[in-house]
C-alpha atoms as a PDB file:
ATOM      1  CA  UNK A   1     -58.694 -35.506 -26.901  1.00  0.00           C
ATOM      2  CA  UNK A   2     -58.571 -36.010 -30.485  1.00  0.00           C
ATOM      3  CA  UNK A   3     -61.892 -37.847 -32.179  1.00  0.00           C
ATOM      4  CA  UNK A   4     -60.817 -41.549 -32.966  1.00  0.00           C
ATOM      5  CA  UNK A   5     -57.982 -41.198 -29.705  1.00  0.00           C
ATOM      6  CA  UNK A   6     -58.438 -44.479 -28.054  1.00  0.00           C
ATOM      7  CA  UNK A   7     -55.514 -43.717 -25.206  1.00  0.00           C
ATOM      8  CA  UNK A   8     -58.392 -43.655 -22.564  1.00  0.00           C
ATOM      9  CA  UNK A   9     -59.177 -46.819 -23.116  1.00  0.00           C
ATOM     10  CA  UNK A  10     -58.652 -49.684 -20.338  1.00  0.00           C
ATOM     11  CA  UNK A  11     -56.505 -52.460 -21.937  1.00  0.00           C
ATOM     12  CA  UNK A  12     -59.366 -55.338 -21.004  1.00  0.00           C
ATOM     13  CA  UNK A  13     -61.237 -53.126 -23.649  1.00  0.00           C
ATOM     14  CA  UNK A  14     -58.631 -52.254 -26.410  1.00  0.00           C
ATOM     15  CA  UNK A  15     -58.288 -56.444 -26.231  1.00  0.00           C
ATOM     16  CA  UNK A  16     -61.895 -56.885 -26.120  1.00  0.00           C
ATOM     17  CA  UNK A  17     -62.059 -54.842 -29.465  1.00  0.00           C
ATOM     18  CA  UNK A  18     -59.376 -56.978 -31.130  1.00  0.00           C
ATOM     19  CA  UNK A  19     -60.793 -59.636 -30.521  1.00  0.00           C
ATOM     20  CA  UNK A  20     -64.400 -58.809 -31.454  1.00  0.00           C
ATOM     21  CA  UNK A  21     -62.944 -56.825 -34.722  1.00  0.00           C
ATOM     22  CA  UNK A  22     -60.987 -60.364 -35.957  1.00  0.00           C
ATOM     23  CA  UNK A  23     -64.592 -61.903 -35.099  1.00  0.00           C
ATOM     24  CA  UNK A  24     -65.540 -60.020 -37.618  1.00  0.00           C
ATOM     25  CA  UNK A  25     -63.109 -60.039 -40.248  1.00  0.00           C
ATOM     26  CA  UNK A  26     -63.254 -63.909 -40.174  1.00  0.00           C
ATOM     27  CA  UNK A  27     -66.466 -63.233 -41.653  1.00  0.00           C
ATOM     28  CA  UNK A  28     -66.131 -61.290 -44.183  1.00  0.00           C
ATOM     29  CA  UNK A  29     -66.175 -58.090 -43.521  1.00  0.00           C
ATOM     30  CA  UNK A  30     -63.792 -55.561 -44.535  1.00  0.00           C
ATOM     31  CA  UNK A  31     -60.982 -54.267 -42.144  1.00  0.00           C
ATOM     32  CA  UNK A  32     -62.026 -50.886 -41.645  1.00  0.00           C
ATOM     33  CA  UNK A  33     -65.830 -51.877 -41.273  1.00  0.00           C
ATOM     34  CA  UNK A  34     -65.001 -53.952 -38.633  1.00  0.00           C
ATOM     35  CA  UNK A  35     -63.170 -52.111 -36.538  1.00  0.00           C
ATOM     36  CA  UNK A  36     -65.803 -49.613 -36.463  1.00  0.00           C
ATOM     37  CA  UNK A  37     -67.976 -52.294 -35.656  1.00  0.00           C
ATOM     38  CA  UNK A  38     -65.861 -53.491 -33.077  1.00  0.00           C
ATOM     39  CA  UNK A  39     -65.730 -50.755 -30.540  1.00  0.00           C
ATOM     40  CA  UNK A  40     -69.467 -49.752 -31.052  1.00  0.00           C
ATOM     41  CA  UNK A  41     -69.827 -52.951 -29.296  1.00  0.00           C
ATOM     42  CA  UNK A  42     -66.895 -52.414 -26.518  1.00  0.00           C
ATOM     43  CA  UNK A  43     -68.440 -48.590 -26.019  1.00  0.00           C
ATOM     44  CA  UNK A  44     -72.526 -50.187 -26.032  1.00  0.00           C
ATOM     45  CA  UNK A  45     -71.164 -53.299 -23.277  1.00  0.00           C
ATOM     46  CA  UNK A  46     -68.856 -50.257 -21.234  1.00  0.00           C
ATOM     47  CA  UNK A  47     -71.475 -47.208 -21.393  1.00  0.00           C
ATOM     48  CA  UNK A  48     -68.470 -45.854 -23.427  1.00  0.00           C
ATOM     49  CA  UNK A  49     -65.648 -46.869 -21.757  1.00  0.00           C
ATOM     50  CA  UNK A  50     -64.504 -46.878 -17.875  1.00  0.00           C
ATOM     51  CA  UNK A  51     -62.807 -44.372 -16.566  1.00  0.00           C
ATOM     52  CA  UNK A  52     -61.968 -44.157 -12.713  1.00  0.00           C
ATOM     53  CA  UNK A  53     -63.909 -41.356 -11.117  1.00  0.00           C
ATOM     54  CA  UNK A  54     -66.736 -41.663 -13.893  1.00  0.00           C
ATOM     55  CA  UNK A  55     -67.987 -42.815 -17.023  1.00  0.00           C
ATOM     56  CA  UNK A  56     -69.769 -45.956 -15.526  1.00  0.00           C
ATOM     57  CA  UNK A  57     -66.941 -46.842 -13.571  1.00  0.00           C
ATOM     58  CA  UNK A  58     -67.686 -49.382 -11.380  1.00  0.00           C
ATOM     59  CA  UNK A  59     -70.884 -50.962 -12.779  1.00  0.00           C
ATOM     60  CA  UNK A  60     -71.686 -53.932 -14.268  1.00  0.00           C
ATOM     61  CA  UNK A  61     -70.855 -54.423 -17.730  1.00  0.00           C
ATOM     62  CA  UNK A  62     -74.083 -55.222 -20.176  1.00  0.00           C
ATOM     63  CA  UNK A  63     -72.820 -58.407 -22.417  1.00  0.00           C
ATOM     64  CA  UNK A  64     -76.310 -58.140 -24.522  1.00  0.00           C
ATOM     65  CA  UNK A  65     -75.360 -56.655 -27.752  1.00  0.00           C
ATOM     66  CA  UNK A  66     -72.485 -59.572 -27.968  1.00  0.00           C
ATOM     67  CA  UNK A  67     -75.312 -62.130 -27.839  1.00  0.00           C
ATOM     68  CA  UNK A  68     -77.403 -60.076 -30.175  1.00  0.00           C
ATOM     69  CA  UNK A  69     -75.802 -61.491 -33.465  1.00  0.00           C
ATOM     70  CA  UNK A  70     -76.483 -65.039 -32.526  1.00  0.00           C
ATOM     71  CA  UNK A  71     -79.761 -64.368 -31.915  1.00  0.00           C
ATOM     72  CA  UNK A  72     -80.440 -62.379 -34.661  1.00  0.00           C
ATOM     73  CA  UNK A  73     -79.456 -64.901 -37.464  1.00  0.00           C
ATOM     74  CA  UNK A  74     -80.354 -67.981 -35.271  1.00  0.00           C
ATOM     75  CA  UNK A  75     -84.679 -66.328 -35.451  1.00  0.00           C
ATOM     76  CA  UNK A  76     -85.062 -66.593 -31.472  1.00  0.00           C
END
């Protein structure tokens, strides 16, 4: 696979990422930037993605480093 292949993907991620990336881009910062952005958060919450028959599959899903911005700009 490719570097930068995101086929393996599961689609609750590749929306996740969307989502997170237009975050992002709402705020300023270029498109590019924030895509990159984007799925280092998806891969930090996944462990790097799921994959059945490894990669983390099947554990619970780490939602700290969404919360971290708030936090981080809001001093707590």
């Amino acid at each position: 696979m490719p570097r930068g292949d995101k086929s393996k993907y599961t689609d609750k991620e590749k929306r996740q990422e969307e989502h997170i990336e237009k975050g992002y881009e709402d705020r300023g910062v270029d498109e590019k930037e924030a895509e990159r952005r984007a799925w280092a958060t998806v891969n930090k919450v996944h462990g790097g993605g799921e994959r059945p028959g490894g990669g983390g599959y099947g554990k619970a899903e780490n939602h700290e480093p969404m919360r971290q911005g708030g936090r981080k700009s809001h001093g707590e």
